[in-house]
N, C-alpha and C. Protein backbone atom coordinates (compact mmCIF):
# COMPACT_ATOMS: atom_id res chain seq x y z
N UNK A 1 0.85 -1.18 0.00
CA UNK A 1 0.00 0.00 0.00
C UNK A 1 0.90 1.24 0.00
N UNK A 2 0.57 2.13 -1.01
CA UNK A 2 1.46 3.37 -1.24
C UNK A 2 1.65 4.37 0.22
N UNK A 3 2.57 4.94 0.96
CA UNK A 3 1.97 5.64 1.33
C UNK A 3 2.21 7.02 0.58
N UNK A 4 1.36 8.08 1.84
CA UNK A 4 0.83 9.15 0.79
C UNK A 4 1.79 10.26 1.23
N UNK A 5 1.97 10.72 -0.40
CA UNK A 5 2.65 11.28 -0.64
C UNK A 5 2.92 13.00 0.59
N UNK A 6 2.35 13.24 0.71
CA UNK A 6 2.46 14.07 2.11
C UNK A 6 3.49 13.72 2.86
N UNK A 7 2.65 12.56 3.56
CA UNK A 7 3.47 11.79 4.58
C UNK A 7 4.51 11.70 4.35
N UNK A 8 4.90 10.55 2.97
CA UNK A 8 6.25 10.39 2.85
C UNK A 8 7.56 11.43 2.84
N UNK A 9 6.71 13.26 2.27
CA UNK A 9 7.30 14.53 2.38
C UNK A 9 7.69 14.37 3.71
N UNK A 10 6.97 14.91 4.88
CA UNK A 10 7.58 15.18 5.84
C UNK A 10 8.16 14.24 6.48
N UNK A 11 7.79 12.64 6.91
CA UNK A 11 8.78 11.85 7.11
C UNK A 11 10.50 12.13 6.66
N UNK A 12 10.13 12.54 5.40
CA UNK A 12 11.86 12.96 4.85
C UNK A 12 12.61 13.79 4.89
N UNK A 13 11.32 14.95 5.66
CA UNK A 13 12.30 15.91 6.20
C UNK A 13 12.93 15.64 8.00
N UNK A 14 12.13 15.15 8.86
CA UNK A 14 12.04 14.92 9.56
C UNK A 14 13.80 13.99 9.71
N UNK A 15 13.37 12.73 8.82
CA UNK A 15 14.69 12.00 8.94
C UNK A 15 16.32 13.09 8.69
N UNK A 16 16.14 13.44 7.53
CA UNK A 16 17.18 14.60 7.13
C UNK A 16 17.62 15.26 8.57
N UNK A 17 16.58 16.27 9.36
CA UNK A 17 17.15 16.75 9.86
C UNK A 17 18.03 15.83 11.23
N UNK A 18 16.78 14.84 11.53
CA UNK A 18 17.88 13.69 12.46
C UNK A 18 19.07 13.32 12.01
N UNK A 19 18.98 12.71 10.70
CA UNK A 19 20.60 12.57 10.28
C UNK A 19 21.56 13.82 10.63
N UNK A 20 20.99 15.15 10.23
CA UNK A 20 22.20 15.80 10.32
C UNK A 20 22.73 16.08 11.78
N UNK A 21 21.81 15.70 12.78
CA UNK A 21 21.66 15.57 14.24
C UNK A 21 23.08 14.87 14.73
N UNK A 22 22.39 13.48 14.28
CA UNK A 22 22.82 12.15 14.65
C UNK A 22 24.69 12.08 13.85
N UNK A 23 24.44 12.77 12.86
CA UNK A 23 26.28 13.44 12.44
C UNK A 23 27.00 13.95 13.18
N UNK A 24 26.02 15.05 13.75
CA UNK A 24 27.43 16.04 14.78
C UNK A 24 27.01 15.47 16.09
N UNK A 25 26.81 14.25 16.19
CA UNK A 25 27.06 14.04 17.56
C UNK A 25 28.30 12.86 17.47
N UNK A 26 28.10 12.29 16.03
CA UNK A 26 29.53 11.89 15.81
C UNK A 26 29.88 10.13 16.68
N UNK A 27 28.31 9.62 16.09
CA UNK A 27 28.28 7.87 16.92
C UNK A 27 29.40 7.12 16.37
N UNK A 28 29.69 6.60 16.73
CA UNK A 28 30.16 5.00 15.54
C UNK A 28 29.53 4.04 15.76
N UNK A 29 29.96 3.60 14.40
CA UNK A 29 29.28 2.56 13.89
C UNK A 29 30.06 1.26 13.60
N UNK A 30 29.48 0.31 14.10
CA UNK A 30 30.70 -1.10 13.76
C UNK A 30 30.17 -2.23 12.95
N UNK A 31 29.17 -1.45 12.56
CA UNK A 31 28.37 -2.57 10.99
C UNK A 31 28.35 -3.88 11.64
N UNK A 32 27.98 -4.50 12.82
CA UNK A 32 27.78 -5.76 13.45
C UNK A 32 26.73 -6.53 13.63
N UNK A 33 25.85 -5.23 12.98
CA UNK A 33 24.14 -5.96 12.58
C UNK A 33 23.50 -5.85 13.97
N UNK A 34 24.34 -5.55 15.51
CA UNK A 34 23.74 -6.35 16.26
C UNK A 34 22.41 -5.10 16.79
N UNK A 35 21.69 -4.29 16.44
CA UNK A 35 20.79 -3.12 16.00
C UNK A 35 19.39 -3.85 16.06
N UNK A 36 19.85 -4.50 15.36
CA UNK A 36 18.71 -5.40 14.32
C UNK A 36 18.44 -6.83 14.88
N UNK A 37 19.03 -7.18 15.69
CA UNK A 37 19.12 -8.59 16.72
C UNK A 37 18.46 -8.08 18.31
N UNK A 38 17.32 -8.18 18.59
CA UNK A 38 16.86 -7.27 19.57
C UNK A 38 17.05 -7.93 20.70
N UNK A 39 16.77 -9.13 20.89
CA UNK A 39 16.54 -10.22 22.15
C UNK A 39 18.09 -10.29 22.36
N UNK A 40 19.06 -10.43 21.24
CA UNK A 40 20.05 -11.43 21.57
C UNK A 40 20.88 -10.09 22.60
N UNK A 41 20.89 -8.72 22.00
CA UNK A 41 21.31 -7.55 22.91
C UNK A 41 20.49 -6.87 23.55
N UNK A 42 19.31 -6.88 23.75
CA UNK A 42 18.45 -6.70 25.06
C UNK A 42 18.08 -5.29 24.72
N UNK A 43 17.51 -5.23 23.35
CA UNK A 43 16.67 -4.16 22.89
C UNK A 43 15.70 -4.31 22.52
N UNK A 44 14.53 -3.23 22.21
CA UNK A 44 13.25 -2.90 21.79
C UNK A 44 13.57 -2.03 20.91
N UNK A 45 12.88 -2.41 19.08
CA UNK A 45 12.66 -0.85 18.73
C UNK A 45 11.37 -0.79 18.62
N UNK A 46 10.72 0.56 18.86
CA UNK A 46 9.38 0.99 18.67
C UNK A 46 9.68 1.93 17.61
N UNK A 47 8.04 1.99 17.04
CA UNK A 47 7.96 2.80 15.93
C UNK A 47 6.52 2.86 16.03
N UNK A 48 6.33 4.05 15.46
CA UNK A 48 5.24 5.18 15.29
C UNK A 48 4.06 4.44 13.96
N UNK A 49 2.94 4.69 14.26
CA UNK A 49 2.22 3.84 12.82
C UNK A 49 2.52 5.14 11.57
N UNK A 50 2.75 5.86 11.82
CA UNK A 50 3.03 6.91 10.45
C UNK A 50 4.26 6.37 9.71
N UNK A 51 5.28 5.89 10.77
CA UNK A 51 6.67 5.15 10.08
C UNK A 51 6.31 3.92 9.50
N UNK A 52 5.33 3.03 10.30
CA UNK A 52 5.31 2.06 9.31
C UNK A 52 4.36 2.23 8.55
N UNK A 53 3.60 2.78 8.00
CA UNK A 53 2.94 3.42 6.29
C UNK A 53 4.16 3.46 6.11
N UNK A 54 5.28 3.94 5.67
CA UNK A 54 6.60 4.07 5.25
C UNK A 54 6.95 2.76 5.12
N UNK A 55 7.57 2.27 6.37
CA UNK A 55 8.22 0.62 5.88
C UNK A 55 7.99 -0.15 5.37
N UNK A 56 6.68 -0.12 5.41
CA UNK A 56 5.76 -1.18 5.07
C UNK A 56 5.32 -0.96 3.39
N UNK A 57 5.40 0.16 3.22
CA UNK A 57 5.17 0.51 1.51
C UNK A 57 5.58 -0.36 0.66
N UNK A 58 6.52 -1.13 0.38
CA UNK A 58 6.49 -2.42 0.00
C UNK A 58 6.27 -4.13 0.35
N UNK A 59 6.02 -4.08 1.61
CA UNK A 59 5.48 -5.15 2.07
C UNK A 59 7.21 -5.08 2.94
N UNK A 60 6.70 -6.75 3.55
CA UNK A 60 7.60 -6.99 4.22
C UNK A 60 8.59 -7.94 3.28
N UNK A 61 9.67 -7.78 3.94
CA UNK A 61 10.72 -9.27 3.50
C UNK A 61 10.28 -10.56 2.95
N UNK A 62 10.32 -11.51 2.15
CA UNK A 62 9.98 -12.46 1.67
C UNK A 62 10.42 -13.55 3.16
N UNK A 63 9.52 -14.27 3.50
CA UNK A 63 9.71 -15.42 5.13
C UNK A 63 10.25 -14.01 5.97
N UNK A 64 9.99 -13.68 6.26
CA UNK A 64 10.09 -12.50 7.40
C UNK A 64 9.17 -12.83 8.68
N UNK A 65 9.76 -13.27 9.88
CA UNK A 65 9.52 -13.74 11.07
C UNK A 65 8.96 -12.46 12.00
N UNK A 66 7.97 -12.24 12.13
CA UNK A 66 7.48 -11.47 13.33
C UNK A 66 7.22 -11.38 14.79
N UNK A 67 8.34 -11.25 15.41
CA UNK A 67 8.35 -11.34 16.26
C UNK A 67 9.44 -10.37 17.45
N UNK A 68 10.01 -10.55 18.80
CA UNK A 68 10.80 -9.55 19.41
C UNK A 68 12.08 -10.05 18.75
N UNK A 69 12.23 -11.01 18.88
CA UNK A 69 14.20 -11.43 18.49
C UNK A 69 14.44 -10.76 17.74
N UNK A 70 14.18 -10.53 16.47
CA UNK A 70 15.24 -9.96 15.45
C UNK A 70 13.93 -8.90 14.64
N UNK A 71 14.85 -8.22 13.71
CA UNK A 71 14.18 -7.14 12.79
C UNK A 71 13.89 -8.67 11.48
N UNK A 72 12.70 -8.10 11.23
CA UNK A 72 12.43 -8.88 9.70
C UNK A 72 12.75 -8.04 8.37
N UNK A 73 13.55 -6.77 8.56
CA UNK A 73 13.92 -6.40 7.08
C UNK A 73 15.64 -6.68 7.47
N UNK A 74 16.36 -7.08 8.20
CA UNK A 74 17.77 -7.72 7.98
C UNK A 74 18.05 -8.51 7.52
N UNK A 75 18.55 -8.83 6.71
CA UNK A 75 19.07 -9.84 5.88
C UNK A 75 20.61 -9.89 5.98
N UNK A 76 20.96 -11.24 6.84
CA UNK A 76 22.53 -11.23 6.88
C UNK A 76 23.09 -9.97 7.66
N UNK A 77 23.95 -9.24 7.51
CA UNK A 77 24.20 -7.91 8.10
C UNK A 77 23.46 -6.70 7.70
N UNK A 78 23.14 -7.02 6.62
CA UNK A 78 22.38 -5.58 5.95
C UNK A 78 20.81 -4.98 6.04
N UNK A 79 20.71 -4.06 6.21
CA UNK A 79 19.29 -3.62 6.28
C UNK A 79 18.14 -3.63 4.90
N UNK A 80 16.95 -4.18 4.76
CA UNK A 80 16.43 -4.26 3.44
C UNK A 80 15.59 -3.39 3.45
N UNK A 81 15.54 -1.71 4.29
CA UNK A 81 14.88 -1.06 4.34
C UNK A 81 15.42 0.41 4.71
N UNK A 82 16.73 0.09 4.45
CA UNK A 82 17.80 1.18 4.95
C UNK A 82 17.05 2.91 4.70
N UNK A 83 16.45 3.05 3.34
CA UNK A 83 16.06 4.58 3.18
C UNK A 83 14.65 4.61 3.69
N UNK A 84 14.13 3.70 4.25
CA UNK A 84 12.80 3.58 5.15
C UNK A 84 12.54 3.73 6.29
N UNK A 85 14.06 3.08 6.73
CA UNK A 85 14.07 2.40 8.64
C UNK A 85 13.25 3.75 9.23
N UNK A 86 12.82 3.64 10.50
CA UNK A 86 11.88 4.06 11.56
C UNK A 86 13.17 5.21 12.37
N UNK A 87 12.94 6.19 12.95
CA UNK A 87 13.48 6.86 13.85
C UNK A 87 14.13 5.89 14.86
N UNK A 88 14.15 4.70 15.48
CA UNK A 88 14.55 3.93 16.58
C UNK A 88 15.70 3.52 16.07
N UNK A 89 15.40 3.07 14.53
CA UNK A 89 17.06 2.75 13.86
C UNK A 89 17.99 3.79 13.59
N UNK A 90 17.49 5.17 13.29
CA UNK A 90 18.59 6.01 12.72
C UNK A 90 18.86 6.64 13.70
N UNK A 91 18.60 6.59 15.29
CA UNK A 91 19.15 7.27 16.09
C UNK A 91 20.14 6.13 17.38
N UNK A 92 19.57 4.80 17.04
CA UNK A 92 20.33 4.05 17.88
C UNK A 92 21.49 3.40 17.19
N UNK A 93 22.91 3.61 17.80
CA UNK A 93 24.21 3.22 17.63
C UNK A 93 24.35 2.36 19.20
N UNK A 94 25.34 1.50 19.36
CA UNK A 94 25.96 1.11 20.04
C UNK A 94 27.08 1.37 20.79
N UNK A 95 27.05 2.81 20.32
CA UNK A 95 28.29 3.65 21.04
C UNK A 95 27.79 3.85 22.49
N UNK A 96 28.28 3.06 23.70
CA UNK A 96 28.11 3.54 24.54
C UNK A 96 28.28 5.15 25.23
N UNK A 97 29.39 5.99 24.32
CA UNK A 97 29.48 7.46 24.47
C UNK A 97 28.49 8.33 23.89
N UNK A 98 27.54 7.53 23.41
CA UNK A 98 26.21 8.14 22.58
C UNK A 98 24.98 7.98 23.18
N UNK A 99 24.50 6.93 23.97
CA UNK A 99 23.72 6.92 24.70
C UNK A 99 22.77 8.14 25.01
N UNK A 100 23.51 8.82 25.72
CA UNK A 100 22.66 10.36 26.64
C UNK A 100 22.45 10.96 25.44
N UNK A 101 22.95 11.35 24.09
CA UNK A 101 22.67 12.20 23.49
C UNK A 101 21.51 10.84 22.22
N UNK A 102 21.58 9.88 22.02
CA UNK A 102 20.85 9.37 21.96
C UNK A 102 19.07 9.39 22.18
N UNK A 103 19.12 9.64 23.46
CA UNK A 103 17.58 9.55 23.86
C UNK A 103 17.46 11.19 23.78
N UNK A 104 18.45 12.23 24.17
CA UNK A 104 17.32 13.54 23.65
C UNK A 104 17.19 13.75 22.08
N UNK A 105 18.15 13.17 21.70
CA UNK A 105 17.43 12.97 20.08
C UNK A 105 15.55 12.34 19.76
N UNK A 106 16.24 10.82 20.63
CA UNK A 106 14.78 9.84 20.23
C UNK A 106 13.52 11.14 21.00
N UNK A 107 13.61 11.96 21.98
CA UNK A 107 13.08 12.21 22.44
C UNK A 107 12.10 13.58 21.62
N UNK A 108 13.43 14.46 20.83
CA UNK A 108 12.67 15.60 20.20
C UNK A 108 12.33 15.04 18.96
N UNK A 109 12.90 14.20 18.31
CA UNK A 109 12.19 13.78 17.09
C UNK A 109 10.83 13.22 17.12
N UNK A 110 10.59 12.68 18.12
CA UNK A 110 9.50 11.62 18.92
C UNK A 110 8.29 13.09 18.86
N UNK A 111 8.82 13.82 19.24
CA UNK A 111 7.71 14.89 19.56
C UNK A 111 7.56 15.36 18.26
N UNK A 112 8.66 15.84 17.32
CA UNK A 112 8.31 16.06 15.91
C UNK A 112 7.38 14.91 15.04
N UNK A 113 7.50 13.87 15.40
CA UNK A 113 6.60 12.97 15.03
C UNK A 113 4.73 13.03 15.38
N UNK A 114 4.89 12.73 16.39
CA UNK A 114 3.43 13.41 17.33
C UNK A 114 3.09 14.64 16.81
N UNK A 115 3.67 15.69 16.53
CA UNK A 115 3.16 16.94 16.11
C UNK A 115 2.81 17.07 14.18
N UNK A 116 3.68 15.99 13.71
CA UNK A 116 3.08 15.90 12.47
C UNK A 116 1.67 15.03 12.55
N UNK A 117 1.50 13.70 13.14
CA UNK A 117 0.12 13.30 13.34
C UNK A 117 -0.95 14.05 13.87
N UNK A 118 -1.06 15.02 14.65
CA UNK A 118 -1.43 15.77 14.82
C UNK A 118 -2.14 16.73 13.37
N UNK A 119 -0.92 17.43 13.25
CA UNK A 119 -1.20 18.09 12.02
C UNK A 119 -1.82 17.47 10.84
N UNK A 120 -1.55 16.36 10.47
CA UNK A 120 -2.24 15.68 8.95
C UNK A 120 -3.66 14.99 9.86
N UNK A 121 -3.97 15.37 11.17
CA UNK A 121 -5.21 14.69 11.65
C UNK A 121 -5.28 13.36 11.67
N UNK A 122 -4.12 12.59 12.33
CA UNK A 122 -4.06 11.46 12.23
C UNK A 122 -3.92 10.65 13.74
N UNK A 123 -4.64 9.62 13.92
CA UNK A 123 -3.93 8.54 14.82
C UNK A 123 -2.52 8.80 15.05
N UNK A 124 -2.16 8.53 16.90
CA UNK A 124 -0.94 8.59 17.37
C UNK A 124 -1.27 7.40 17.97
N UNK A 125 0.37 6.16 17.15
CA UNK A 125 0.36 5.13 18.03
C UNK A 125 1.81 4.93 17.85
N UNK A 126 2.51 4.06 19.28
CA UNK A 126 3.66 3.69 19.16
C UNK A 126 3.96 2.53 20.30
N UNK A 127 4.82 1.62 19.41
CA UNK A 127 4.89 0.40 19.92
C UNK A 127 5.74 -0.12 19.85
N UNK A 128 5.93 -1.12 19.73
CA UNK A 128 7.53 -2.38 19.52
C UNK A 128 7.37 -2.59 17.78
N UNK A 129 8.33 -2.94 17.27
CA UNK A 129 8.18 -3.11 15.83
C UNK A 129 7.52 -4.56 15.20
N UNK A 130 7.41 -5.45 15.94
CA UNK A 130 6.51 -6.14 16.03
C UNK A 130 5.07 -6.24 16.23
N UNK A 131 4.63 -5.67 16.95
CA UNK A 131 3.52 -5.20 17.55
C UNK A 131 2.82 -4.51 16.49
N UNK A 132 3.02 -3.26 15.78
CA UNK A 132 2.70 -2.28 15.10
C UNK A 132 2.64 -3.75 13.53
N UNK A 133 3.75 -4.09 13.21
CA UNK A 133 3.69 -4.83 12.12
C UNK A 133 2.52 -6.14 12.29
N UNK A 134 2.52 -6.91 12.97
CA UNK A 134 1.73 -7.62 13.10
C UNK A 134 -0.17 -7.11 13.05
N UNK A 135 0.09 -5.50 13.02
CA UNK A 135 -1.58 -4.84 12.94
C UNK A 135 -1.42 -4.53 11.79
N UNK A 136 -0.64 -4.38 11.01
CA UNK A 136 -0.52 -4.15 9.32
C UNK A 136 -0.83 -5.29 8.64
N UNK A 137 -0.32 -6.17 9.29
CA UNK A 137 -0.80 -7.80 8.32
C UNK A 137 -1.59 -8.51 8.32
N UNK A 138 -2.44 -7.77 9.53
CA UNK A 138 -3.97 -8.15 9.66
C UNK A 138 -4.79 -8.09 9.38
N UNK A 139 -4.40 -6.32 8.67
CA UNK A 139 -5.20 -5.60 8.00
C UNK A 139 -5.48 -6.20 6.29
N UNK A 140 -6.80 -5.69 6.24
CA UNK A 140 -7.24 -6.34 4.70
C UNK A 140 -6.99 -5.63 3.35
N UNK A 141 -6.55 -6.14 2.97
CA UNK A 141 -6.40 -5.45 1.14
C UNK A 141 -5.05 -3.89 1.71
């Protein structure tokens, strides 16, 4: 299901300006996939239902497992949704020196999020990435 073109506008500005955020705070990154492995490192990502209209715009992964353990758009190390992923992925690194600046990121973007649902008159929901996906695949047509 397409989403709409609006949405997908400000979603992209939204991300933009996090990236340029999430730059000068200057994380690293050790490409270890382990982001995307939730159970095995003792994370949750949540995401917003406006993000997944986004992720979900092409469906999911072909055998894509729904559930907490792992992300179902990883494949091997790589992300199969990289210019899609949700705010929970583009602001969480594993840099333990990133942490604190971490969550006031997740925190003002989180509100920039809420204030766009708001604005396009929409449902505010947010959940585990499971959770939210599993109400997309329930859904009909």
């Amino acid at each position: 299901m397409p989403c709409a073109p609006i949405l997908r506008d400000e979603l992209d500005r939204i991300y933009a300006d996090l990236e340029h955020d999430v730059a000068g705070a200057g994380p690293v990154c050790e490409l270890s996939g382990r982001c995307c492995r939730f159970e095995e490192y003792g994370h949750t990502l949540f995401l917003s239902n406006l993000e997944a209209e986004l992720l979900l715009e092409d469906g999911l992964p072909r055998g894509a497992v729904l559930d907490r353990s792992c992300c179902p758009f990883q494949q091997g190390k790589l992300c199969t949704a990289r210019e899609k992923r949700p705010l929970g992925c583009r602001v969480f690194f594993c840099d333990p020196t990133y942490q604190e600046r971490a969550a006031e990121l997740s925190e003002k973007y989180l509100t920039r999020l809420k204030a766009l649902a708001r604005r396009l008159g929409r449902a505010w929901f947010y959940a585990p990435l499971h959770v939210i996906l599993r109400q997309y695949e329930s859904k009909p047509g």
